[in-house]
PDB file of N, CA and C in Angstrom:
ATOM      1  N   UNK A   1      21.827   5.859  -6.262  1.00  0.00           N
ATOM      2  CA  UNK A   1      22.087   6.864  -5.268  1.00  0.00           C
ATOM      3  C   UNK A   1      23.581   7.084  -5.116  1.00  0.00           C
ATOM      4  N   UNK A   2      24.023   6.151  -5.032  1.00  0.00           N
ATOM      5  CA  UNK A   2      25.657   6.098  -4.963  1.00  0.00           C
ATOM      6  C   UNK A   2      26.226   6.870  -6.479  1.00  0.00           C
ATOM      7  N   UNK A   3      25.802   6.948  -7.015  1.00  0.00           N
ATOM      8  CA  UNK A   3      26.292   7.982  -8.153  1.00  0.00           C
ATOM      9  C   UNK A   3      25.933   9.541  -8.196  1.00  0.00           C
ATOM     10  N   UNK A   4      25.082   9.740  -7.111  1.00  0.00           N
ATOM     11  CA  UNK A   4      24.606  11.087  -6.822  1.00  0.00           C
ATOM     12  C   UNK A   4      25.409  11.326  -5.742  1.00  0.00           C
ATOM     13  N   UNK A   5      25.523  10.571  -5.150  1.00  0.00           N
ATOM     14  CA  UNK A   5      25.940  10.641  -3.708  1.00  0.00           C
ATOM     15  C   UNK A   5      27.446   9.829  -3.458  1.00  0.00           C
ATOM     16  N   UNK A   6      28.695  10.110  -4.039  1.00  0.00           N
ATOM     17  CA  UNK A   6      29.368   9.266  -4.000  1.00  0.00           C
ATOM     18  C   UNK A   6      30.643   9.207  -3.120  1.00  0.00           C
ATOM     19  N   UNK A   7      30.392  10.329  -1.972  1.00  0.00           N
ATOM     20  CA  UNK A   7      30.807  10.013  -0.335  1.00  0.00           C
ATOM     21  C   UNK A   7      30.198   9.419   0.430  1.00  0.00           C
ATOM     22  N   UNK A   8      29.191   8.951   0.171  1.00  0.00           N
ATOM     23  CA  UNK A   8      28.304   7.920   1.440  1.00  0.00           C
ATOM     24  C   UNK A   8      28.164   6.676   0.639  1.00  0.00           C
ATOM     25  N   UNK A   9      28.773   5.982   1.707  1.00  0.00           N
ATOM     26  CA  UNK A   9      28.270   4.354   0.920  1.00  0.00           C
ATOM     27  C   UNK A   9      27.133   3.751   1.719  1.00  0.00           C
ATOM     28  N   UNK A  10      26.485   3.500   0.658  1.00  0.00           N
ATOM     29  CA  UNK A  10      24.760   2.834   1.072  1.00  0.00           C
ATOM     30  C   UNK A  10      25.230   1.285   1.342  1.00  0.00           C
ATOM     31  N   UNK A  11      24.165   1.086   2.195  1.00  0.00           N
ATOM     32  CA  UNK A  11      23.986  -0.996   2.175  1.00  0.00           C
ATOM     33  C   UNK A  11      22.879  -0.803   2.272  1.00  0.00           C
ATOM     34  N   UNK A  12      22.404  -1.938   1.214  1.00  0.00           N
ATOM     35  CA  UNK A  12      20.964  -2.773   1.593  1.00  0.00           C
ATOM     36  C   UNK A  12      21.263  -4.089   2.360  1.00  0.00           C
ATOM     37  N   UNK A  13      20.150  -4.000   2.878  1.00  0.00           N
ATOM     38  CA  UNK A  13      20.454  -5.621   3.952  1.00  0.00           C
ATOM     39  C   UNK A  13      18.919  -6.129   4.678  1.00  0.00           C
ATOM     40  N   UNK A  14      18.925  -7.065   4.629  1.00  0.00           N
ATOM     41  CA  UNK A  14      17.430  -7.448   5.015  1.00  0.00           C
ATOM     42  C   UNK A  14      17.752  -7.173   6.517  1.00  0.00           C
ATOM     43  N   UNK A  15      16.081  -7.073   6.785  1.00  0.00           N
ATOM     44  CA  UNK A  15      15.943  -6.699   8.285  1.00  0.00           C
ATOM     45  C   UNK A  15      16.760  -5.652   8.791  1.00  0.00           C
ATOM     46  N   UNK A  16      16.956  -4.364   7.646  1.00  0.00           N
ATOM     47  CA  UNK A  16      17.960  -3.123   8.169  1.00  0.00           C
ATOM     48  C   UNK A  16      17.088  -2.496   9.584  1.00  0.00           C
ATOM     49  N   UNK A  17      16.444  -2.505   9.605  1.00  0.00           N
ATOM     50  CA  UNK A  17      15.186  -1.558  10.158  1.00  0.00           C
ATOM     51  C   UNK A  17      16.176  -2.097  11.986  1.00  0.00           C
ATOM     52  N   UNK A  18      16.443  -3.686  11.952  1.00  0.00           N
ATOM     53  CA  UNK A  18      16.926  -3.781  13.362  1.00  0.00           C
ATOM     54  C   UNK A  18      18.742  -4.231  13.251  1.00  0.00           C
ATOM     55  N   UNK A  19      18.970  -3.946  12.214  1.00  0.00           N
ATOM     56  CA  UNK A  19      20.424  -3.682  11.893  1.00  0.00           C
ATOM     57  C   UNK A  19      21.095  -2.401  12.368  1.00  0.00           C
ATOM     58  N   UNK A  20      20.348  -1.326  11.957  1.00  0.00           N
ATOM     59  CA  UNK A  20      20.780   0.045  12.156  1.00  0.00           C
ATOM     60  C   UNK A  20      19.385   1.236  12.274  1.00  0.00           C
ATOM     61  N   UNK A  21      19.800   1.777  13.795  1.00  0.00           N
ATOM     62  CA  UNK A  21      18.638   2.622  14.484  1.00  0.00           C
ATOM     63  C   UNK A  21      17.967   3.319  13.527  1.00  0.00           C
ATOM     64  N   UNK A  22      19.197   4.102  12.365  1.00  0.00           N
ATOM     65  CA  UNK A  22      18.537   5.472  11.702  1.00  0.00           C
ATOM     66  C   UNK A  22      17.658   5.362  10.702  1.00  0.00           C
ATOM     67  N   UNK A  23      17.652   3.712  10.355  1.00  0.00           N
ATOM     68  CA  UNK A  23      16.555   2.692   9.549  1.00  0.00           C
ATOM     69  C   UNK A  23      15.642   2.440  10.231  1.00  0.00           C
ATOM     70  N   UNK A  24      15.298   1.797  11.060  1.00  0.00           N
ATOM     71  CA  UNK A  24      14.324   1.677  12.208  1.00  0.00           C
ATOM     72  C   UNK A  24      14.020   3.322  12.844  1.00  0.00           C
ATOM     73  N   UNK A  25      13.673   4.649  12.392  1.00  0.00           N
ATOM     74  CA  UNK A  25      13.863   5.292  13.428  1.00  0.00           C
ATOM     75  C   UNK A  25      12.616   6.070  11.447  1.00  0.00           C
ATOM     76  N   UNK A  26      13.486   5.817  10.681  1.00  0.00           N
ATOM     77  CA  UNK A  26      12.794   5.883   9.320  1.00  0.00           C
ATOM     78  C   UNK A  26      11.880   5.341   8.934  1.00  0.00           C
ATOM     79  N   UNK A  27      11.715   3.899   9.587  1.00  0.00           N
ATOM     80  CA  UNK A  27      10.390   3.510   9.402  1.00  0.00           C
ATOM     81  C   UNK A  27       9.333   3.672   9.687  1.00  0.00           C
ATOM     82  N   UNK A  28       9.662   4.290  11.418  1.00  0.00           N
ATOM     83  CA  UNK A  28       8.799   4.830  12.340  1.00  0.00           C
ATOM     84  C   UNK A  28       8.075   6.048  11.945  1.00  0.00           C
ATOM     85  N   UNK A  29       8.856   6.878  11.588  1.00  0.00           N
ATOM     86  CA  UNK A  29       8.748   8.111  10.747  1.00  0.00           C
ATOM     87  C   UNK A  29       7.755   8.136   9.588  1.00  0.00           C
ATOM     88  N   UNK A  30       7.948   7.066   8.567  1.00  0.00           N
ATOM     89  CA  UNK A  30       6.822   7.149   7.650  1.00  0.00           C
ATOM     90  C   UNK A  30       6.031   6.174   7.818  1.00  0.00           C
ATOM     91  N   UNK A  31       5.876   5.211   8.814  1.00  0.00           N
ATOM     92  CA  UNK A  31       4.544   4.658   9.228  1.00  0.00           C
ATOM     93  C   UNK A  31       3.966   5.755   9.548  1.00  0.00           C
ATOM     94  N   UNK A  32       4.187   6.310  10.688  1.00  0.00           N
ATOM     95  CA  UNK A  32       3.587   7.395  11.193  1.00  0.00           C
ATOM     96  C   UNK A  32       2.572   8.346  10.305  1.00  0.00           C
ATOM     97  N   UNK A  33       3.816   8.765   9.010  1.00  0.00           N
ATOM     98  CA  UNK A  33       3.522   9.890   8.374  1.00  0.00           C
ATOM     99  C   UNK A  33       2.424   9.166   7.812  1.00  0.00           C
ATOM    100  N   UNK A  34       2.192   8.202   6.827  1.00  0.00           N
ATOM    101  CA  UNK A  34       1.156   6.885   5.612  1.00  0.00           C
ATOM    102  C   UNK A  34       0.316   7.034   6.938  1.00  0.00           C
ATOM    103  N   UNK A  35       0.414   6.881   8.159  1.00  0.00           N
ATOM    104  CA  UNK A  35      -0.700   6.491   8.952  1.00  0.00           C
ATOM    105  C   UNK A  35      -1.681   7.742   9.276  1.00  0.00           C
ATOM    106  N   UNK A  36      -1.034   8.933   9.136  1.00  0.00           N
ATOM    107  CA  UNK A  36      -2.162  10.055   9.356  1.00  0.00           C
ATOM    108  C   UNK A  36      -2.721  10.511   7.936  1.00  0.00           C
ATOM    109  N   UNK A  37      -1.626  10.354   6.913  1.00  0.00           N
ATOM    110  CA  UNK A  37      -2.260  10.802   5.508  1.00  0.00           C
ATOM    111  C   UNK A  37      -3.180   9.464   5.206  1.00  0.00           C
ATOM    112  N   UNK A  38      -3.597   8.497   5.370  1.00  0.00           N
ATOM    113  CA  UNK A  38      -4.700   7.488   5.417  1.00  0.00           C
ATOM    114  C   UNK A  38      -6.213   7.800   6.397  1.00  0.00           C
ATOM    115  N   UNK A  39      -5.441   8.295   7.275  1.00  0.00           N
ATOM    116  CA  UNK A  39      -6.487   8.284   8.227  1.00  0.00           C
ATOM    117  C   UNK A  39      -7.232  10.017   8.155  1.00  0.00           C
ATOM    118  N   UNK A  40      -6.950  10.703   7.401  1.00  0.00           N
ATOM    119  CA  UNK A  40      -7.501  11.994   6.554  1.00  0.00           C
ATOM    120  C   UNK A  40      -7.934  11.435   5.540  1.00  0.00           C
ATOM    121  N   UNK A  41      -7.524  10.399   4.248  1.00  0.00           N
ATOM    122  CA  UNK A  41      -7.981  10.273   3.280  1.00  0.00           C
ATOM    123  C   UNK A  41      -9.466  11.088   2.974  1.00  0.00           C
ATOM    124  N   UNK A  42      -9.516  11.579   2.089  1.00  0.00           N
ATOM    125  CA  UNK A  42     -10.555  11.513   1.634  1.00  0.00           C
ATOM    126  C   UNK A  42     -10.718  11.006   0.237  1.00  0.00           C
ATOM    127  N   UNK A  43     -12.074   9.939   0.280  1.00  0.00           N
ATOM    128  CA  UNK A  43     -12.115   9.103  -0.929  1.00  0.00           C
ATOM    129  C   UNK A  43     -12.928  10.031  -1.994  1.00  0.00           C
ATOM    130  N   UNK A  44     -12.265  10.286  -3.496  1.00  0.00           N
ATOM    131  CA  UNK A  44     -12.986  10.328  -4.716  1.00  0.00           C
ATOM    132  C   UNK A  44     -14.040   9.312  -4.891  1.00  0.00           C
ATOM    133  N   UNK A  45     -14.073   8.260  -4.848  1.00  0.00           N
ATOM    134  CA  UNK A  45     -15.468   7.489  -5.145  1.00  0.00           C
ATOM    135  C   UNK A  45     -16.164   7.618  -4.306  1.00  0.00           C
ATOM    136  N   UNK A  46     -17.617   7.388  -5.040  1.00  0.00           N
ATOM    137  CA  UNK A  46     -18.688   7.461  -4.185  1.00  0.00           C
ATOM    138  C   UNK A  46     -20.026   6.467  -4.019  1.00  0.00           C
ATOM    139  N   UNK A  47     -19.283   5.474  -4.164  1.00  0.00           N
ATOM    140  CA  UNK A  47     -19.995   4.149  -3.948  1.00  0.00           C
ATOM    141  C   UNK A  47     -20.740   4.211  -2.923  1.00  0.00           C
ATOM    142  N   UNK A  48     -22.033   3.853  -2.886  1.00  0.00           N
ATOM    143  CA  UNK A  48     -22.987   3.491  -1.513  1.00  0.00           C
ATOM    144  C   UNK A  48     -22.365   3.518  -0.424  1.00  0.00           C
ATOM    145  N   UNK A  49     -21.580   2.144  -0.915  1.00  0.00           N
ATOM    146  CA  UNK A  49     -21.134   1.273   0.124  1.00  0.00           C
ATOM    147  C   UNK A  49     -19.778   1.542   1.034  1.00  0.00           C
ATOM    148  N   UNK A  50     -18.850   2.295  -0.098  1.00  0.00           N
ATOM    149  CA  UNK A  50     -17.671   2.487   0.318  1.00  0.00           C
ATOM    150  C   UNK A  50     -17.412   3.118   1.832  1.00  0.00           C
ATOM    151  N   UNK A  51     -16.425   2.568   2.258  1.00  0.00           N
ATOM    152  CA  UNK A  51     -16.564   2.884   3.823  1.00  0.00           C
ATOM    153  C   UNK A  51     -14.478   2.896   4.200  1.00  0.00           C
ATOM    154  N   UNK A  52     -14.033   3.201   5.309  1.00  0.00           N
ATOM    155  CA  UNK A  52     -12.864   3.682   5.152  1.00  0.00           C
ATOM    156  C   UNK A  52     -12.285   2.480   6.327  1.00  0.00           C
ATOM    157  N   UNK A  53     -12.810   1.372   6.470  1.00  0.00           N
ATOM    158  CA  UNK A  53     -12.617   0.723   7.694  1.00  0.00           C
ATOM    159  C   UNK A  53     -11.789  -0.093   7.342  1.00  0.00           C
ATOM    160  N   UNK A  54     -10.467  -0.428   6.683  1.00  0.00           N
ATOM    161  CA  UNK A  54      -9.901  -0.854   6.376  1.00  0.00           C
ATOM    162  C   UNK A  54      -8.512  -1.132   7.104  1.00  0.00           C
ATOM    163  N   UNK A  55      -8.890  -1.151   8.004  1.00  0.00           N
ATOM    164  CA  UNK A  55      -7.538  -2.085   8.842  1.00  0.00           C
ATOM    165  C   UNK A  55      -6.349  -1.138   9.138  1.00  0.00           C
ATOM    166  N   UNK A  56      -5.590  -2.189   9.252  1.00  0.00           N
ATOM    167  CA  UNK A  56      -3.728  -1.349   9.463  1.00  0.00           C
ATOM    168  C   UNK A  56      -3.511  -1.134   7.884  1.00  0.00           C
ATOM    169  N   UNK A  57      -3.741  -2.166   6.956  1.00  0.00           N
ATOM    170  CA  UNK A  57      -3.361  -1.832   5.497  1.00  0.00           C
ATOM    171  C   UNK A  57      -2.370  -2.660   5.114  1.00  0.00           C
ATOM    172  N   UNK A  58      -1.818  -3.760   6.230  1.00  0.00           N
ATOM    173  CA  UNK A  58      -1.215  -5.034   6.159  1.00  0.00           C
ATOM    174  C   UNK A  58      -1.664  -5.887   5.989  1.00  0.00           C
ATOM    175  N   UNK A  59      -1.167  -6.817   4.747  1.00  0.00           N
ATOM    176  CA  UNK A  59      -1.941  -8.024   4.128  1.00  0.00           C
ATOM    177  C   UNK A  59      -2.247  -9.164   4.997  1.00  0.00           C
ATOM    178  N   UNK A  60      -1.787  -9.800   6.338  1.00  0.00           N
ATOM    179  CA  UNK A  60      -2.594 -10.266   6.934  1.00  0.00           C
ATOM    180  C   UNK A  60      -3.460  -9.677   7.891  1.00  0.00           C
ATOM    181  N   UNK A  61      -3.725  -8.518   8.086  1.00  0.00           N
ATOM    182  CA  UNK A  61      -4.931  -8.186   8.541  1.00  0.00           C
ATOM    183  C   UNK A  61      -5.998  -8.445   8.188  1.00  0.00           C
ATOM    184  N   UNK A  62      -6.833  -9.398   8.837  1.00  0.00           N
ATOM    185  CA  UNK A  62      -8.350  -9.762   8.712  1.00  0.00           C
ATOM    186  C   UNK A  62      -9.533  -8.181   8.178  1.00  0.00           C
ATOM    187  N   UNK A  63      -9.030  -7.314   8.866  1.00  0.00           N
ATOM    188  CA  UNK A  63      -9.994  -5.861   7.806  1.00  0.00           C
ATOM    189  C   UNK A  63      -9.967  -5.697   6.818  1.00  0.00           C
ATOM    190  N   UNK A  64      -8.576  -5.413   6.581  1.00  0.00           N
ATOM    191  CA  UNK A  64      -8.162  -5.102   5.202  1.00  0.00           C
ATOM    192  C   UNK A  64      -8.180  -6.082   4.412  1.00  0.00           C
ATOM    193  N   UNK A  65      -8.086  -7.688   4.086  1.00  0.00           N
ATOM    194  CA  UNK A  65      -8.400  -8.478   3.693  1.00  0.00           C
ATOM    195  C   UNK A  65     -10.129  -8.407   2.948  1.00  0.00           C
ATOM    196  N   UNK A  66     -10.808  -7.887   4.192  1.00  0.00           N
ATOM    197  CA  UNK A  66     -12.051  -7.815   3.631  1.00  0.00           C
ATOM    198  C   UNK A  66     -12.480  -6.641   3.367  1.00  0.00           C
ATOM    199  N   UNK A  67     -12.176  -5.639   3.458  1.00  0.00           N
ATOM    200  CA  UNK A  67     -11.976  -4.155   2.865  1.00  0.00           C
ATOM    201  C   UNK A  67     -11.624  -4.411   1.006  1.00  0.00           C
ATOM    202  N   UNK A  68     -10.485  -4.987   1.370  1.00  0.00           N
ATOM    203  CA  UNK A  68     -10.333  -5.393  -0.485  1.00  0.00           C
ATOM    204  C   UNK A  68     -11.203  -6.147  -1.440  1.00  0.00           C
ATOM    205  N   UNK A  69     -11.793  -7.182  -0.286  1.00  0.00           N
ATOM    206  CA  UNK A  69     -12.883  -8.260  -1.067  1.00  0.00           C
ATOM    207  C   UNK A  69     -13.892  -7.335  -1.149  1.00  0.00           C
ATOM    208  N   UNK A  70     -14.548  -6.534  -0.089  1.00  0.00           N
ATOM    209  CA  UNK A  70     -15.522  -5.735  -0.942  1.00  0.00           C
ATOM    210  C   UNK A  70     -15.916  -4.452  -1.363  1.00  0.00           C
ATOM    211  N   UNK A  71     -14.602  -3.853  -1.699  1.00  0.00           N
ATOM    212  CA  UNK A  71     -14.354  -2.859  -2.652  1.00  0.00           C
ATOM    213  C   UNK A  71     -13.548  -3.173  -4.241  1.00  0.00           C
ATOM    214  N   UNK A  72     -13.692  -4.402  -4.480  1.00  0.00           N
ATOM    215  CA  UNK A  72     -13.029  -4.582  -5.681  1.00  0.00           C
ATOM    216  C   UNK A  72     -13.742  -4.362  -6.426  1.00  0.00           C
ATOM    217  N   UNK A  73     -13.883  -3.695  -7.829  1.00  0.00           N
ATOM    218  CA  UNK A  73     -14.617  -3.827  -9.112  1.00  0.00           C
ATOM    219  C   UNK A  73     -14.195  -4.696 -10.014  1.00  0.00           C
ATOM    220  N   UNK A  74     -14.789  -5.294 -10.876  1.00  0.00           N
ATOM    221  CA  UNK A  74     -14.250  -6.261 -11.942  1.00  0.00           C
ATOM    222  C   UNK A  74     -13.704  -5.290 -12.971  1.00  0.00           C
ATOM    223  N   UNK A  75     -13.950  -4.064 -12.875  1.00  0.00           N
ATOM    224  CA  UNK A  75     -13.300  -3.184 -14.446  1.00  0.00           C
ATOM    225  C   UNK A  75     -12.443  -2.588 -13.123  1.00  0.00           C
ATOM    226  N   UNK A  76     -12.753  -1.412 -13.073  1.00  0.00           N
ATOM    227  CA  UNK A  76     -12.060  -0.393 -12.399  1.00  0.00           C
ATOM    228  C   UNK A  76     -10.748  -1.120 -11.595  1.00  0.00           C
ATOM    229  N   UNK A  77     -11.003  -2.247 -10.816  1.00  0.00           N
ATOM    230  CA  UNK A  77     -10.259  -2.386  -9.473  1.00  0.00           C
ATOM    231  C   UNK A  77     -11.160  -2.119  -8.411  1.00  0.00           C
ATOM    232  N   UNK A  78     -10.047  -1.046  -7.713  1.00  0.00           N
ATOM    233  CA  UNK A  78     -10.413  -0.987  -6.351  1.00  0.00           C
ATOM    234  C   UNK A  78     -10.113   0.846  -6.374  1.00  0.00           C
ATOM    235  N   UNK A  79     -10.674   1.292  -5.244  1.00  0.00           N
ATOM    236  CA  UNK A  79     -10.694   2.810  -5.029  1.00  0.00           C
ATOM    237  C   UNK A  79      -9.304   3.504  -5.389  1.00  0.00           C
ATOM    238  N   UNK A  80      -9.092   4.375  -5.507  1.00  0.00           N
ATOM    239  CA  UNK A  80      -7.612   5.438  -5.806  1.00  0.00           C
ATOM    240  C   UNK A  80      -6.869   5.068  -4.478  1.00  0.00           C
ATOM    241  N   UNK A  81      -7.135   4.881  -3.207  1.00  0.00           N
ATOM    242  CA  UNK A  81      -6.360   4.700  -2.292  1.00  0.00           C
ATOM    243  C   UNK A  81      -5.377   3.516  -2.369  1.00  0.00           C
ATOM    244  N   UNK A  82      -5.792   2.453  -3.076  1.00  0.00           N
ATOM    245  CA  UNK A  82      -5.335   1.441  -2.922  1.00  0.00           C
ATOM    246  C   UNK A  82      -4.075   1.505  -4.047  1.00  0.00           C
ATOM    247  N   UNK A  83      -2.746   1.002  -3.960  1.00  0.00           N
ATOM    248  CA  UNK A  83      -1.524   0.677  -4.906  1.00  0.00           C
ATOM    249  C   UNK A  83      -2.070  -0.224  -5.740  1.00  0.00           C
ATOM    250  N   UNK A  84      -2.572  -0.053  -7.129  1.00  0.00           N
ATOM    251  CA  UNK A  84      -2.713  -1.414  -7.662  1.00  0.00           C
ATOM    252  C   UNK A  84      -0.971  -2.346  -7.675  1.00  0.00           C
ATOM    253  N   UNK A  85       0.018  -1.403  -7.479  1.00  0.00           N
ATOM    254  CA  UNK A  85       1.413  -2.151  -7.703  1.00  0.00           C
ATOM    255  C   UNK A  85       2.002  -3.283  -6.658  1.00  0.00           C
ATOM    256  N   UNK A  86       0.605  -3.057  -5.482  1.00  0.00           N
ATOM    257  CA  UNK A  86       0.789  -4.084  -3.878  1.00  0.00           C
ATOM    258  C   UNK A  86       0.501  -5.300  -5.051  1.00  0.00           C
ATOM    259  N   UNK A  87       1.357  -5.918  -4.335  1.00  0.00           N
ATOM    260  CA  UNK A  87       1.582  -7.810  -5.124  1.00  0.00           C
ATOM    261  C   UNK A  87       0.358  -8.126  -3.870  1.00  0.00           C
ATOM    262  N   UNK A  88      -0.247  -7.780  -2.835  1.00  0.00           N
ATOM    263  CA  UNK A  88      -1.634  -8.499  -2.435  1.00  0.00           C
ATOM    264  C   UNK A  88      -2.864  -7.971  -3.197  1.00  0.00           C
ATOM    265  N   UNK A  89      -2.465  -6.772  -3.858  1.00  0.00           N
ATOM    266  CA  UNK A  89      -4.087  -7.107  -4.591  1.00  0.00           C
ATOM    267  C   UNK A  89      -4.019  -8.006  -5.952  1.00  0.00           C
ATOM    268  N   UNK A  90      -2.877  -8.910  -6.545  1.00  0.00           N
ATOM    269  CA  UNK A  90      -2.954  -9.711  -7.765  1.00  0.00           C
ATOM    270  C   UNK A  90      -4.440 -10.716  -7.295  1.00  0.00           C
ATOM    271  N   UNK A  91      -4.310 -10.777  -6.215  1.00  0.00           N
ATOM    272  CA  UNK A  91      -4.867 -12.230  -6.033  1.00  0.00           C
ATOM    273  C   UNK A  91      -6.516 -11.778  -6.289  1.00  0.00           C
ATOM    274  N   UNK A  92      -6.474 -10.537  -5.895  1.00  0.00           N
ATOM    275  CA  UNK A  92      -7.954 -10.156  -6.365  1.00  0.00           C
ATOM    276  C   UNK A  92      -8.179  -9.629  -7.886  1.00  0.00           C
ATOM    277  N   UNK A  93      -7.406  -9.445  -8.612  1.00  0.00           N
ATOM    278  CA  UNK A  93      -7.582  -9.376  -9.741  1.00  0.00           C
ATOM    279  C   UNK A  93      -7.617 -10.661 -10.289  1.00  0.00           C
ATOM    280  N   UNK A  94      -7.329 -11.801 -10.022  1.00  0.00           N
ATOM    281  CA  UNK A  94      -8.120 -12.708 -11.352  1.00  0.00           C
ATOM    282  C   UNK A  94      -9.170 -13.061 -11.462  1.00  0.00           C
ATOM    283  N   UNK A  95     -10.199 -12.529 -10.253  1.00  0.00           N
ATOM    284  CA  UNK A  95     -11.567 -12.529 -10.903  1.00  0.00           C
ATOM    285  C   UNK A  95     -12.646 -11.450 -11.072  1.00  0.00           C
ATOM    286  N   UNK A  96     -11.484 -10.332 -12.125  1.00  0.00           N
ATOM    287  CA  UNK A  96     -11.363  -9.056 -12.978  1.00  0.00           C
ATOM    288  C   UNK A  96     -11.846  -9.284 -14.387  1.00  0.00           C
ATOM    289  N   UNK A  97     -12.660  -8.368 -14.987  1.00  0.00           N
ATOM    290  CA  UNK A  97     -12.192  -8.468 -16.230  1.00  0.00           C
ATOM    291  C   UNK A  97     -11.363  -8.381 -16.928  1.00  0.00           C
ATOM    292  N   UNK A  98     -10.581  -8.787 -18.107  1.00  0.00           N
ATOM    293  CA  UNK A  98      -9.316  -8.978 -19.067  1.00  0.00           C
ATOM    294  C   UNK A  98      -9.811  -7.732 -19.674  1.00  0.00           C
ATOM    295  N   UNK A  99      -8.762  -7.019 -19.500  1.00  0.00           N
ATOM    296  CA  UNK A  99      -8.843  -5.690 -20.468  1.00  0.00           C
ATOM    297  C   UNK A  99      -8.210  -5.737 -21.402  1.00  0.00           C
ATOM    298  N   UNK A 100      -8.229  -5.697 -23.004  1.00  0.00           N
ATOM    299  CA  UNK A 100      -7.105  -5.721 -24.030  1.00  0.00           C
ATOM    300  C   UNK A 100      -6.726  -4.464 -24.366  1.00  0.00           C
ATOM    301  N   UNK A 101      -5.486  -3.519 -24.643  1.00  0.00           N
ATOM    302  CA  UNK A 101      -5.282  -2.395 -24.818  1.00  0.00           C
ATOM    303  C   UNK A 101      -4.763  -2.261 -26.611  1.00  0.00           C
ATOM    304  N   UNK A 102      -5.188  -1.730 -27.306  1.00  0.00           N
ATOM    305  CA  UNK A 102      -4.509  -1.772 -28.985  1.00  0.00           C
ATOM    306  C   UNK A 102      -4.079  -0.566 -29.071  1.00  0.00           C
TER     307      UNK A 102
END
């Protein structure tokens, strides 16, 4: 960014969100925003079972915890909603099938 932008100097810094308001004020902003585009979702699959009750969408949440346990597939994964790139769904992939790609 700093090479696009090379009158503003950026910082990263843990816990910016209560470092500086306009970070905290950004977070608020796209919780907000993730929280109504979730709560419209509409799901492409059409599993029986599938159901949208899935919590806040934070890994210790007890819903979503079990929202993931039983929407996982052993091929597929889990529904289009879900990031396969969240480091909490690894833990449900190792008892996935091994896909080999050639």
């Amino acid at each position: 960014m700093s090479k696009n932008f090379p009158s503003i100097k950026f910082v990263v810094a843990k816990k910016a969100d209560s470092l500086y308001p306009v970070v905290s004020g950004a977070s608020i902003a796209a919780k907000v925003t993730r929280d109504r585009a979730v709560r419209d979702w509409v799901l492409d699959e059409t599993a029986d079972n599938i159901h949208m009750n899935f919590g806040s969408g934070y890994p210790a949440d007890p819903a979503t915890k079990s929202w993931l346990e039983n929407h996982k597939h052993s091929i597929f994964g889990f529904p289009i909603l879900v990031r396969f790139s969240w480091g909490t769904c690894n833990t449900y992939f190792k008892s996935g099938a091994e896909v080999l790609w050639s």
